[in-house]
N, C-alpha and C. Protein backbone atom coordinates (compact mmCIF):
# COMPACT_ATOMS: atom_id res chain seq x y z
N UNK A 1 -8.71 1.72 17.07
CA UNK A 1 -7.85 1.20 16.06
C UNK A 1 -6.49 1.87 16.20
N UNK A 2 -5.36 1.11 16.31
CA UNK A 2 -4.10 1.65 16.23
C UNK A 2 -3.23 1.14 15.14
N UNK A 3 -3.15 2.71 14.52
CA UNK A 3 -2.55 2.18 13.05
C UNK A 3 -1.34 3.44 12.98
N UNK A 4 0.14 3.24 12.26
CA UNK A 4 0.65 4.12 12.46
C UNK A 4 1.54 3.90 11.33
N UNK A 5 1.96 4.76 10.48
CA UNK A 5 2.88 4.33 9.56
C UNK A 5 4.22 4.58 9.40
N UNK A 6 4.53 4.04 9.54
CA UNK A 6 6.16 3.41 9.71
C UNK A 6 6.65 4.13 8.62
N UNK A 7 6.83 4.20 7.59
CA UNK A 7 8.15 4.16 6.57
C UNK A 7 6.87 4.34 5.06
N UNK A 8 6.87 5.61 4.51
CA UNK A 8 6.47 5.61 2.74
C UNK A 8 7.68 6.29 2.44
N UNK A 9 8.39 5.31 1.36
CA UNK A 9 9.83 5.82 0.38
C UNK A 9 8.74 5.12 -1.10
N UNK A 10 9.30 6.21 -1.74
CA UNK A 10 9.08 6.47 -2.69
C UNK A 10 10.81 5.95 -3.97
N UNK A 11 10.38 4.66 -4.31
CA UNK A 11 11.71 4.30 -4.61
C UNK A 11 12.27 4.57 -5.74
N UNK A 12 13.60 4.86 -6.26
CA UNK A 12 13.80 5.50 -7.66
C UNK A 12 13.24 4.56 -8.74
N UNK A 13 13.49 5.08 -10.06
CA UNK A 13 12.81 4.06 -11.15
C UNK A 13 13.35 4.42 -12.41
N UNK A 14 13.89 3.03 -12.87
CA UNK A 14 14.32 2.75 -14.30
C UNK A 14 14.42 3.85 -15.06
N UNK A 15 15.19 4.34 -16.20
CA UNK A 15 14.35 4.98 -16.80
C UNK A 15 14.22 4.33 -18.03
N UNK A 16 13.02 5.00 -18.62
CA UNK A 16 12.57 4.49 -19.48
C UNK A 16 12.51 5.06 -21.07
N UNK A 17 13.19 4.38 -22.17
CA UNK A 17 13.47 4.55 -23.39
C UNK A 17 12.41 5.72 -24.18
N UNK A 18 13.58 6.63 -24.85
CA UNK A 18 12.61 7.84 -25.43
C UNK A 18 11.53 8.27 -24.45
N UNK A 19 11.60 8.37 -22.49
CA UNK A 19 10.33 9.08 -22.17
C UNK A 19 8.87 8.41 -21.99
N UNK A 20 8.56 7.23 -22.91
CA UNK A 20 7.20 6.74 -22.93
C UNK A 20 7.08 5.70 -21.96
N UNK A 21 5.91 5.85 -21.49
CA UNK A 21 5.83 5.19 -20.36
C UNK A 21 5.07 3.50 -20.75
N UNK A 22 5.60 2.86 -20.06
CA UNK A 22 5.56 1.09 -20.38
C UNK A 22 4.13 0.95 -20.41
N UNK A 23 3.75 -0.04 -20.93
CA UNK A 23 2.38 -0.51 -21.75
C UNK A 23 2.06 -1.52 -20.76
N UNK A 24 1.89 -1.11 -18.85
CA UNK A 24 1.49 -2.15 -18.23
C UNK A 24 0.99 -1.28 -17.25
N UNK A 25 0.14 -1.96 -16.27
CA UNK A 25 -0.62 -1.18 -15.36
C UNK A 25 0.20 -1.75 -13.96
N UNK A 26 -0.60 -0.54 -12.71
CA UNK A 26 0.10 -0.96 -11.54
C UNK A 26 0.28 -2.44 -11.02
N UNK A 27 0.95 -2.50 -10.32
CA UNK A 27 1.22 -3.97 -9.50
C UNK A 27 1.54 -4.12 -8.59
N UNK A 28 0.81 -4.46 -7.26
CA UNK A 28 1.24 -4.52 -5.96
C UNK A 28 1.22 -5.95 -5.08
N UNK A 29 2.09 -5.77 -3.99
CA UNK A 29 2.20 -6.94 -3.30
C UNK A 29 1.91 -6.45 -1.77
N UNK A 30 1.16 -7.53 -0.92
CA UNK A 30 0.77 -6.98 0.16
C UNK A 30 1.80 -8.12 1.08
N UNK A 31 2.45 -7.88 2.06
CA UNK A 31 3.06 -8.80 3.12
C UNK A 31 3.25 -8.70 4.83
N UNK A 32 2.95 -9.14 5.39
CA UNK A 32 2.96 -8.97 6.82
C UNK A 32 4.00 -9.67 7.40
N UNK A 33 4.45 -9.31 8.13
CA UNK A 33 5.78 -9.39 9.62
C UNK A 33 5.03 -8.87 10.74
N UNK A 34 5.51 -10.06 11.29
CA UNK A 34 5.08 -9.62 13.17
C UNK A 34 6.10 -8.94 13.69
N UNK A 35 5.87 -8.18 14.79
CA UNK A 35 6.72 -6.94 15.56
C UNK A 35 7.04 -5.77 14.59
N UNK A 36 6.43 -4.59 14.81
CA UNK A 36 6.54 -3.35 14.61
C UNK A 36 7.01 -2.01 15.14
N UNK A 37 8.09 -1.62 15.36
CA UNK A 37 8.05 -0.09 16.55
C UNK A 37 8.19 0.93 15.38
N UNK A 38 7.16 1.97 15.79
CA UNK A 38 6.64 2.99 14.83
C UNK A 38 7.96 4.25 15.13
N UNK A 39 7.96 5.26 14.20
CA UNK A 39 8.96 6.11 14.35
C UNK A 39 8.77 6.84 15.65
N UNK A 40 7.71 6.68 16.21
CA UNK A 40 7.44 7.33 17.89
C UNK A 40 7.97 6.63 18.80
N UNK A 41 8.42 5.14 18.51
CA UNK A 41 8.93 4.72 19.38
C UNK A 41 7.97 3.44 19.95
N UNK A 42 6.70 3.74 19.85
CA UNK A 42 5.63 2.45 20.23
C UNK A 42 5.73 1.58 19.19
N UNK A 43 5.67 0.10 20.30
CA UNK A 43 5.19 -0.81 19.62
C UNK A 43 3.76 -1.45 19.05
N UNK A 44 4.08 -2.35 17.79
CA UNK A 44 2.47 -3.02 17.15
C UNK A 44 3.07 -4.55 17.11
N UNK A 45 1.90 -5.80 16.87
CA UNK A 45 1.94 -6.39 16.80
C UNK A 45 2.26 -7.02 15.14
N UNK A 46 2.23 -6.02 14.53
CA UNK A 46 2.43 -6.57 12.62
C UNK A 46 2.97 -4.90 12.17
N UNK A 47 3.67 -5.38 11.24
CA UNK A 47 4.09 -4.21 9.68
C UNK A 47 3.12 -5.06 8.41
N UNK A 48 2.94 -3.81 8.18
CA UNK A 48 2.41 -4.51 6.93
C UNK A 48 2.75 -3.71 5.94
N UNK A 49 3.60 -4.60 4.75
CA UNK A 49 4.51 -3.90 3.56
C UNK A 49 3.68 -3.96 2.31
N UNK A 50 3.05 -2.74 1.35
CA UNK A 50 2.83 -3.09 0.00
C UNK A 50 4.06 -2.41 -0.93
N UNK A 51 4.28 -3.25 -1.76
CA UNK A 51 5.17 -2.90 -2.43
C UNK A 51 4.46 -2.83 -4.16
N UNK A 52 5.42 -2.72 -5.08
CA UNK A 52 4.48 -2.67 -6.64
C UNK A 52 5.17 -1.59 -7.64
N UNK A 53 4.93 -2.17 -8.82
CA UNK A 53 5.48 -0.81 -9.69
C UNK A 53 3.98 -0.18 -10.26
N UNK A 54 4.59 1.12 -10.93
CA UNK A 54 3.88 1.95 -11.73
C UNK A 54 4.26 2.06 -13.04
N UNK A 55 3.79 3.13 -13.77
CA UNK A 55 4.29 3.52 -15.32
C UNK A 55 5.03 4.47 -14.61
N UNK A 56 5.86 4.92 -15.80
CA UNK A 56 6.88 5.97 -15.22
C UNK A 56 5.93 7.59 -15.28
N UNK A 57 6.00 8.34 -14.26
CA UNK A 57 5.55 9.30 -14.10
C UNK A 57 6.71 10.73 -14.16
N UNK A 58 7.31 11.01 -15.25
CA UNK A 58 8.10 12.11 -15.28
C UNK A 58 7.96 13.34 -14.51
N UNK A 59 6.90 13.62 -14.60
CA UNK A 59 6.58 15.24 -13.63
C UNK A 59 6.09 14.75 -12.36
N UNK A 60 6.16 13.53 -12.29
CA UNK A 60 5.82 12.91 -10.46
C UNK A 60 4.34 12.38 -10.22
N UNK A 61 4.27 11.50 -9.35
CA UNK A 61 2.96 11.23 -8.65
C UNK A 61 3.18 11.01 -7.55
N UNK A 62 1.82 10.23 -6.98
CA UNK A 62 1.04 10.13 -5.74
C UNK A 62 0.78 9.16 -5.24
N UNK A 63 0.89 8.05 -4.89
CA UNK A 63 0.01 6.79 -4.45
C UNK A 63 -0.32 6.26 -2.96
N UNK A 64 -1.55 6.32 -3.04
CA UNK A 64 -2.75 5.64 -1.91
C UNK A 64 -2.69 4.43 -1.54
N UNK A 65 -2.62 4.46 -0.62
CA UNK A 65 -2.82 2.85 -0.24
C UNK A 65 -3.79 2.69 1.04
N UNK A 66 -4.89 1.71 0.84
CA UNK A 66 -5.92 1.66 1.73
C UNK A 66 -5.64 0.08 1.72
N UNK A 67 -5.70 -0.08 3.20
CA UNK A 67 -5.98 -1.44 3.61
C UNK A 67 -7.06 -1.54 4.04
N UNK A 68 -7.97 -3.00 3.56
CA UNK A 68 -8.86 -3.89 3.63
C UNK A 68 -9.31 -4.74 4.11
N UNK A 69 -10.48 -5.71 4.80
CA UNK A 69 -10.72 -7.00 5.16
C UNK A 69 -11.82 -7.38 4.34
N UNK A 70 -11.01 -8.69 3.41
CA UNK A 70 -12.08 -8.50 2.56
C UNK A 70 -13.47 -9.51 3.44
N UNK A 71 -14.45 -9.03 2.84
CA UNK A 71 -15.95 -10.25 3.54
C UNK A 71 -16.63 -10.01 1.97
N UNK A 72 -17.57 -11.16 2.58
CA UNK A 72 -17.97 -11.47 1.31
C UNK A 72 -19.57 -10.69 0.89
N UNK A 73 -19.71 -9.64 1.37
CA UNK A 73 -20.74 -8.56 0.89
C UNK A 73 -20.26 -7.02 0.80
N UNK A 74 -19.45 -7.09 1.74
CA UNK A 74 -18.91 -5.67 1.85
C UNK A 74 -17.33 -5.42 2.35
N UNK A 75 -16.23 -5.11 1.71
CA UNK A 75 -15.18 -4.71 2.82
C UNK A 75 -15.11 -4.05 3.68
N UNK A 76 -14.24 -4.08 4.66
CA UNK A 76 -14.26 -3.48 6.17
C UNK A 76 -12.79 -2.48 5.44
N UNK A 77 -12.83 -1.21 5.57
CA UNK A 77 -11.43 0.03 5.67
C UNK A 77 -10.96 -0.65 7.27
N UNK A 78 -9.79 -1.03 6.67
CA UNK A 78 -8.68 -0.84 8.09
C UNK A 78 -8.24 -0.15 8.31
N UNK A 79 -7.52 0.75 7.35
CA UNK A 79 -6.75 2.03 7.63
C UNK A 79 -6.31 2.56 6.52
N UNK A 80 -6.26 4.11 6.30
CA UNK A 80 -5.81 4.55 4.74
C UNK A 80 -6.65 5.55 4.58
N UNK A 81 -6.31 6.43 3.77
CA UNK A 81 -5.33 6.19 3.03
C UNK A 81 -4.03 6.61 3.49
N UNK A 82 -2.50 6.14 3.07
CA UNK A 82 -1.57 6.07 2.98
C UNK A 82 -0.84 6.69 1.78
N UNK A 83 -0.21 7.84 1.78
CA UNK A 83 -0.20 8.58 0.33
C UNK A 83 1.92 8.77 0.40
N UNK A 84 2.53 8.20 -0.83
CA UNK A 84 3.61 8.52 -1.13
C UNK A 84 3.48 9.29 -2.11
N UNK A 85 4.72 10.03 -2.35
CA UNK A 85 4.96 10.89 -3.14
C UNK A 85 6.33 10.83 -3.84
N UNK A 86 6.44 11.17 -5.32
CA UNK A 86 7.68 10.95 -5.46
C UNK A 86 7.48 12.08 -7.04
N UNK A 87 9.00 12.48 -7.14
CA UNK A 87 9.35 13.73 -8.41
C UNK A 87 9.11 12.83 -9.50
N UNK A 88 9.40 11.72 -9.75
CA UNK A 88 9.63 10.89 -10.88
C UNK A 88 9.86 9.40 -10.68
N UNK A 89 9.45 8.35 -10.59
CA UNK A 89 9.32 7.00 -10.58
C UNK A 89 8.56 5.96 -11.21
N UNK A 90 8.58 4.73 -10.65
CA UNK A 90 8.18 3.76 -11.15
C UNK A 90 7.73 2.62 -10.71
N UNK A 91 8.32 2.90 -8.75
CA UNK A 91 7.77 1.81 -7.69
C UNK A 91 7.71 2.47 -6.81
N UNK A 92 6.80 1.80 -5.89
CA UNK A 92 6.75 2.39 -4.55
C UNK A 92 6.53 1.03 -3.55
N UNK A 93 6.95 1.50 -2.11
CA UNK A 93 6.61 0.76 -1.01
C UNK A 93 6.19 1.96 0.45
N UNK A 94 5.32 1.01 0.87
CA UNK A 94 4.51 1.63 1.93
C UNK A 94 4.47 0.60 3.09
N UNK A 95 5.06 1.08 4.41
CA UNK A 95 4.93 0.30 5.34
C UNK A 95 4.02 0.43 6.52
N UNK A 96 3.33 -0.11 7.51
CA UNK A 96 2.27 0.61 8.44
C UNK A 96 2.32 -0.96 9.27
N UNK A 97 2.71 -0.09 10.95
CA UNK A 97 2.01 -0.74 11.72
C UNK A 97 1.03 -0.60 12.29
N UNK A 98 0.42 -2.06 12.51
CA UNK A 98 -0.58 -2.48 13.02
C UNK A 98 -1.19 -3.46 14.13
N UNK A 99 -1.57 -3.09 15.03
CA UNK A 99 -2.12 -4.30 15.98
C UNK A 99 -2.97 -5.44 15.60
N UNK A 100 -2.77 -6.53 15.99
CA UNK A 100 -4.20 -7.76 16.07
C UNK A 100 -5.46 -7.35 15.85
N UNK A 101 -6.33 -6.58 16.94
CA UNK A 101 -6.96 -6.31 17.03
C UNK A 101 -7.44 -5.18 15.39
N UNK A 102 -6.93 -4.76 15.11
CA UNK A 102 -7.26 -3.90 13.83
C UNK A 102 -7.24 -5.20 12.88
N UNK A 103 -6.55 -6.16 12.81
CA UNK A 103 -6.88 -7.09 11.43
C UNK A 103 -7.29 -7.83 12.03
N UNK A 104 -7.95 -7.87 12.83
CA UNK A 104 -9.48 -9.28 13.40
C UNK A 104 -10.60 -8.41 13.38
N UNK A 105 -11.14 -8.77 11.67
CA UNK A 105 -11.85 -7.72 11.09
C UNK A 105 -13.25 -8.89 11.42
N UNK A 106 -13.13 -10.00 11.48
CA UNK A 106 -14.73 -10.57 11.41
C UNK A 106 -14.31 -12.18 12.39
N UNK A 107 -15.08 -12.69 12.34
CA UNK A 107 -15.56 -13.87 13.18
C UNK A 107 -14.60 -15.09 12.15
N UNK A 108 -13.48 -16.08 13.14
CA UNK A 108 -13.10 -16.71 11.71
C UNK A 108 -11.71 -16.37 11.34
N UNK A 109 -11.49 -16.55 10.21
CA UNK A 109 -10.67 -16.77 9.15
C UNK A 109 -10.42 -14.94 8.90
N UNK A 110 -9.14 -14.51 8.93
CA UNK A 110 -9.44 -13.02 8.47
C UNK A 110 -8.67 -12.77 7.24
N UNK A 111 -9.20 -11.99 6.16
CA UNK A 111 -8.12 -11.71 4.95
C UNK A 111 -8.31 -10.72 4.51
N UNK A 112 -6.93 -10.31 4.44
CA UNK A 112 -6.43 -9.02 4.32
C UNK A 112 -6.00 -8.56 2.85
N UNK A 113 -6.31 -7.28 2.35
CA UNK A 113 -5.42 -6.57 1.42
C UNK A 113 -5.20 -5.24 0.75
N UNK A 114 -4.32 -5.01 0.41
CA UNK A 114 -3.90 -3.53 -0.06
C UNK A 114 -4.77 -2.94 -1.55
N UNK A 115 -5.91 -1.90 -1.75
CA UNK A 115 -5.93 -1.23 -2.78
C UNK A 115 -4.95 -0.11 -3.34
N UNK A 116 -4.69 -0.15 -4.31
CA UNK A 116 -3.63 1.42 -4.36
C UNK A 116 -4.51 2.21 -5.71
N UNK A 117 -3.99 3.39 -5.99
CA UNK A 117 -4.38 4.45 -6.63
C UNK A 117 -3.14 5.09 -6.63
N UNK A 118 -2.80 5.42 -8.06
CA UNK A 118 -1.65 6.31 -8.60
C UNK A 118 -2.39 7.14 -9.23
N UNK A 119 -1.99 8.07 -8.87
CA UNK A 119 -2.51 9.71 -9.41
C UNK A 119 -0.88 10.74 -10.38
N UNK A 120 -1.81 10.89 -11.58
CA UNK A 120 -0.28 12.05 -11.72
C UNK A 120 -0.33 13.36 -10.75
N UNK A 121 0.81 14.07 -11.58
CA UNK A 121 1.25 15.47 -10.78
C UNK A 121 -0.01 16.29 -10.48
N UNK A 122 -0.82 15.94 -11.68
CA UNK A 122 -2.15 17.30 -11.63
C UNK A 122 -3.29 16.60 -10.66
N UNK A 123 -2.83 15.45 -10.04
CA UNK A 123 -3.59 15.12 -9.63
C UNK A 123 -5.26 13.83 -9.75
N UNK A 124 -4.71 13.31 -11.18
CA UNK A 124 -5.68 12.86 -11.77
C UNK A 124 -5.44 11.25 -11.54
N UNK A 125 -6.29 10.31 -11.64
CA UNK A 125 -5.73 9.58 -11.01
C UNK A 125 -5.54 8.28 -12.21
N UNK A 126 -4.87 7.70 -12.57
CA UNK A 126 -4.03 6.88 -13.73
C UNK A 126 -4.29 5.18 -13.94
N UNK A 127 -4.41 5.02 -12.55
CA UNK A 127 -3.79 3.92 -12.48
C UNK A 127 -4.70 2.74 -11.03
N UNK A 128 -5.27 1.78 -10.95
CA UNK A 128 -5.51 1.25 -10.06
C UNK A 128 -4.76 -0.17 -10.10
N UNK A 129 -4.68 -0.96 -8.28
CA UNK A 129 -4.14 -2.16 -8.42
C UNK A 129 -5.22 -3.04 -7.12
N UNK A 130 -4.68 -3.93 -6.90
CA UNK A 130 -5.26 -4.98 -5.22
C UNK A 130 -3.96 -5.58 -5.51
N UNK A 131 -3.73 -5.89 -4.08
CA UNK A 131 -2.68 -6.66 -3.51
C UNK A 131 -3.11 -8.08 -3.50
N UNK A 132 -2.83 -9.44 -3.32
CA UNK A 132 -3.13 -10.80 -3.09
C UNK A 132 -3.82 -10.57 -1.97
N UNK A 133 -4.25 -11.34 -1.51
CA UNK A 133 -5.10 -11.69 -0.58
C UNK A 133 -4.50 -12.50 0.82
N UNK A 134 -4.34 -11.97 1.84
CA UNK A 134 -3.41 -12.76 3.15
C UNK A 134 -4.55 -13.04 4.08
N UNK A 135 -4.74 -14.30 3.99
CA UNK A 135 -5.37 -14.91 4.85
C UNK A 135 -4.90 -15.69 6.11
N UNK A 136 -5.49 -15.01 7.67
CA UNK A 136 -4.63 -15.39 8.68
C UNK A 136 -5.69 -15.53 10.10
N UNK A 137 -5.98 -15.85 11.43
CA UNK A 137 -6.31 -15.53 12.31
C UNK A 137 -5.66 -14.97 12.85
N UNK A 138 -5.85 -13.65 13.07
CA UNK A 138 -5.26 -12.94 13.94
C UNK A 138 -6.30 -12.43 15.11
C-alpha cells in the first residue's frame, strides 16, 4: 500500500461569541483529484481531500482521519490515521496521496470514505463525523 500525506493545515476559525462553543457537531467532506506528488517528491495516482468544521476548541485539538472502503459486512482501513493539530479552531483539512491500487478495495464498484475523530487538548475525544460516500472504479 502506498499512502503518503501530502498537506494537514489546521485552518484558523471564527471566533465565537462569549467563548461557547456552537450547538453542532463535526462535519466532513471527502473529495478525490487525480495526480498527486507527495512532499518527497514521488508521484500517486489520486489526493484525497477531507475537509469539515468542528466546535471551537479554545485550548486546541486533534483530529484523525481514517480512510475507508466501505463493503457491505465489514470495512476495509485504507490508511490512517491522519492526525492534525491545531492551538485553537474550528476546521480542518487533510490531504493524502494515494495510488489505484490502495482504493481497489474489492471486486466491482469501489466506495470510498473519510471517518474523523476530534479530540480536545487533554486528549479526550468530543466529537465524531463520516464523509459522503465516493463511489468509483478505480
Amino acid at each position: 500500500m502506498s499512502t503518503v500525506v501530502v498537506t494537514t493545515a489546521v485552518l484558523a476559525a471564527a471566533t465565537v461569541a462569549g467563548g461557547a462553543a456552537p450547538a453542532f457537531a463535526a462535519t466532513a467532506t471527502l473529495s478525490i483529484f487525480t495526480g498527486c506528488q507527495a512532499n518527497d517528491g514521488r508521484y500517486y495516482d489520486y489526493v484525497l481531500r477531507v475537509q469539515g468544521t468542528t466546535r471551537y476548541y479554545p485550548d486546541g485539538m486533534r483530529v484523525d482521519v481514517r480512510l475507508w472502503g466501505d463493503d457491505e459486512w465489514s470495512d476495509d482501513l485504507l490508511g490512517g490515521p491522519y492526525s492534525s493539530y491545531s492551538e485553537s479552531s474550528g476546521s480542518f483539512e487533510t490531504a493524502v496521496c494515494m495510488n489505484r491500487s490502495t482504493l481497489d478495495e474489492d471486486l466491482g464498484q469501489d466506495e470510498i470514505y473519510a471517518g474523523v475523530r476530534v479530540f480536545d487538548h487533554a486528549g479526550v475525544q468530543r466529537e465524531t463525523a463520516e464523509t459522503n460516500r465516493l463511489h468509483n472504479y478505480f
